[in-house]
Protein backbone atom coordinates (compact mmCIF):
# COMPACT_ATOMS: atom_id res chain seq x y z
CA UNK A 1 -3.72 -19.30 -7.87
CA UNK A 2 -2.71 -21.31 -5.15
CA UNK A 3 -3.58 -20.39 -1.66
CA UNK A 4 0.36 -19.35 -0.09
CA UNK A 5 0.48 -16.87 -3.30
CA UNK A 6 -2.90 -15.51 -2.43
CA UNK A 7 -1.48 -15.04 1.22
CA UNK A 8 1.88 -13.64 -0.10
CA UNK A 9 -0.04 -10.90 -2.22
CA UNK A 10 -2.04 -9.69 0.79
CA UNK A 11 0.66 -9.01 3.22
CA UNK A 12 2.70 -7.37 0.18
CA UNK A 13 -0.18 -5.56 -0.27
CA UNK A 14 -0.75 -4.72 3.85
CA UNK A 15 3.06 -3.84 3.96
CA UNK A 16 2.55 -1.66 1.47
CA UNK A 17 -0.30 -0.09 2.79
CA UNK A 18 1.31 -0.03 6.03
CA UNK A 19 4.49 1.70 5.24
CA UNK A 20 2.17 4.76 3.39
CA UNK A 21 -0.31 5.41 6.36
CA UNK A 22 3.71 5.37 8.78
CA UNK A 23 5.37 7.61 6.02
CA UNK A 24 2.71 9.91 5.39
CA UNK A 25 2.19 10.45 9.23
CA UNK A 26 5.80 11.10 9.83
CA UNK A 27 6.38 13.50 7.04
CA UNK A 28 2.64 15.28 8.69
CA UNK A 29 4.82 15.69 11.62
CA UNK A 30 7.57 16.96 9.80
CA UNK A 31 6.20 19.73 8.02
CA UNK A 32 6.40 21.58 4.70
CA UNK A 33 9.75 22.82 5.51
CA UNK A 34 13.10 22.75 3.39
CA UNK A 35 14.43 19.46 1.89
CA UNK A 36 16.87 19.25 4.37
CA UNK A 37 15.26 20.47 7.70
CA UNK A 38 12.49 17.91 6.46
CA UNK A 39 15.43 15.26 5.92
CA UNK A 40 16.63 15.81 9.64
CA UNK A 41 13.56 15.48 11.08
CA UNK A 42 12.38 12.52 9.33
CA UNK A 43 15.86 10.46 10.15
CA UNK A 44 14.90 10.93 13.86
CA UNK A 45 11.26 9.58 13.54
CA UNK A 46 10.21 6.21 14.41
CA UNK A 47 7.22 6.02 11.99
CA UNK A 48 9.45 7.25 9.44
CA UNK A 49 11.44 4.10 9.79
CA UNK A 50 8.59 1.87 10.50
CA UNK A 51 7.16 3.06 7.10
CA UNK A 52 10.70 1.77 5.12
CA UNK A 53 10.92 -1.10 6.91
CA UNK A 54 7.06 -2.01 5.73
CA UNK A 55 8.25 -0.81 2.38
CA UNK A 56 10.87 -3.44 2.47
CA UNK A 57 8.90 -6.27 3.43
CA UNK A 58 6.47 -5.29 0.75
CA UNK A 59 9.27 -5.77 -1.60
CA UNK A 60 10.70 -8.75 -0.28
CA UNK A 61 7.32 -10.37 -0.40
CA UNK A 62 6.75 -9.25 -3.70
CA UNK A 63 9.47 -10.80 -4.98
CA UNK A 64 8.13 -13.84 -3.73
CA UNK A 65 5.28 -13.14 -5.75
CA UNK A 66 6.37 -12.98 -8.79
CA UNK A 67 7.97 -16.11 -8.23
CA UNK A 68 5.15 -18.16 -7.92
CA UNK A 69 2.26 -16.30 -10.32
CA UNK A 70 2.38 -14.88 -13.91
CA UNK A 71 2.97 -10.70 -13.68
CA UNK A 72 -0.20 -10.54 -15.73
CA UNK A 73 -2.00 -11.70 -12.84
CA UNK A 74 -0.14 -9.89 -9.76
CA UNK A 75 0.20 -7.15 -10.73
CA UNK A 76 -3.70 -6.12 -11.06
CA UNK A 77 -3.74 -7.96 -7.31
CA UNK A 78 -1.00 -4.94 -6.28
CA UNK A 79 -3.84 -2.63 -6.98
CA UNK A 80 -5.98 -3.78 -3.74
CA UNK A 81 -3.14 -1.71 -2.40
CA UNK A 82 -4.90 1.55 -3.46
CA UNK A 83 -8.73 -0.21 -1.44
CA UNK A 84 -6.77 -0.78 1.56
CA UNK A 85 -4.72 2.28 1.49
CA UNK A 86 -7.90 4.75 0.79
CA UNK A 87 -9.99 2.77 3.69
CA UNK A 88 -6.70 3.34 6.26
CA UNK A 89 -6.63 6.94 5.19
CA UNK A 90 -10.15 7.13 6.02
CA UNK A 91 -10.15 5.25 9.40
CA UNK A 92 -6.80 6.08 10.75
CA UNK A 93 -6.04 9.56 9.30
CA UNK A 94 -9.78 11.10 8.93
CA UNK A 95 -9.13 11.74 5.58
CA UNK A 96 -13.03 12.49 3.88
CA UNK A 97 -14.35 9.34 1.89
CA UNK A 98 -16.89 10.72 -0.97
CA UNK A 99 -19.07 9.36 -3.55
CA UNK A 100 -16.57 9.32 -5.90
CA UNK A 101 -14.13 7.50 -4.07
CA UNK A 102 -15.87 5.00 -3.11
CA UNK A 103 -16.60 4.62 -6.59
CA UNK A 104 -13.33 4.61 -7.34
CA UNK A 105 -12.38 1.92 -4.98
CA UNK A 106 -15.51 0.02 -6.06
CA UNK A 107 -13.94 0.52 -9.97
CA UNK A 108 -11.04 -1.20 -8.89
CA UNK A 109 -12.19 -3.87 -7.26
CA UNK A 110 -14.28 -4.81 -9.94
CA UNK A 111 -11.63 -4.63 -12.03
CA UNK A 112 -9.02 -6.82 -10.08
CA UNK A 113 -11.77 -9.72 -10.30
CA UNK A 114 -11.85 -9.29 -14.15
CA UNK A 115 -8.47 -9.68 -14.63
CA UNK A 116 -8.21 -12.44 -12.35
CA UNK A 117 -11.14 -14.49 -13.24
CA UNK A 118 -9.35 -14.83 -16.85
CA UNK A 119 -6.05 -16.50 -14.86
């Protein structure tokens, strides 16, 4: 893997991150109301719009991507989305970090080497 697809992955993967930790703020804000009220509410929130805008330069890098390294190898590199998202979650929204997450996280990180040690 050369080192500009290495960099691609990780700001796909930080975009992606990103754009949960802004959308899953904003709809916090928003509430557990009706589809609708929750629609209005969300199309007037700035972190609702930061979050698709992250979404779409997650995408746009992605694309690049897939350009540049087999799908059997980026795709198990999207997964360091799930590490970075659980360890935002846990800094930025207080959200409780247990044994088993961590051993979750540690799972997948262990598996993202496997599959890309084969490459």
């Amino acid at each position: 893997m050369t080192p500009l697809a290495f960099v691609l992955v990780l700001f796909s993967v930080c975009c992606n991150a990103l754009a949960q930790l802004l959308l899953k703020a904003a709809v916090t804000r928003a509430g557990t109301l009706t589809p609708v009220t929750m629609g209005l509410r969300l199309a007037g929130d700035a972190g609702f719009w930061g979050g698709v805008t992250a979404f779409g330069a997650s995408f746009a890098l992605w694309l690049l991507v897939l350009a540049r390294l087999p799908v059997s190898v980026a795709y198990p590199l999207a997964s360091l989305g799930y590490v970075l998202a659980a360890g935002l979650g846990v800094a930025v929204l207080g959200e409780p970090l247990t044994a088993l997450r961590i051993a979750g996280v540690l799972t997948i990180c262990a598996g993202v080497v496997l599959l890309t040690a084969t490459a």
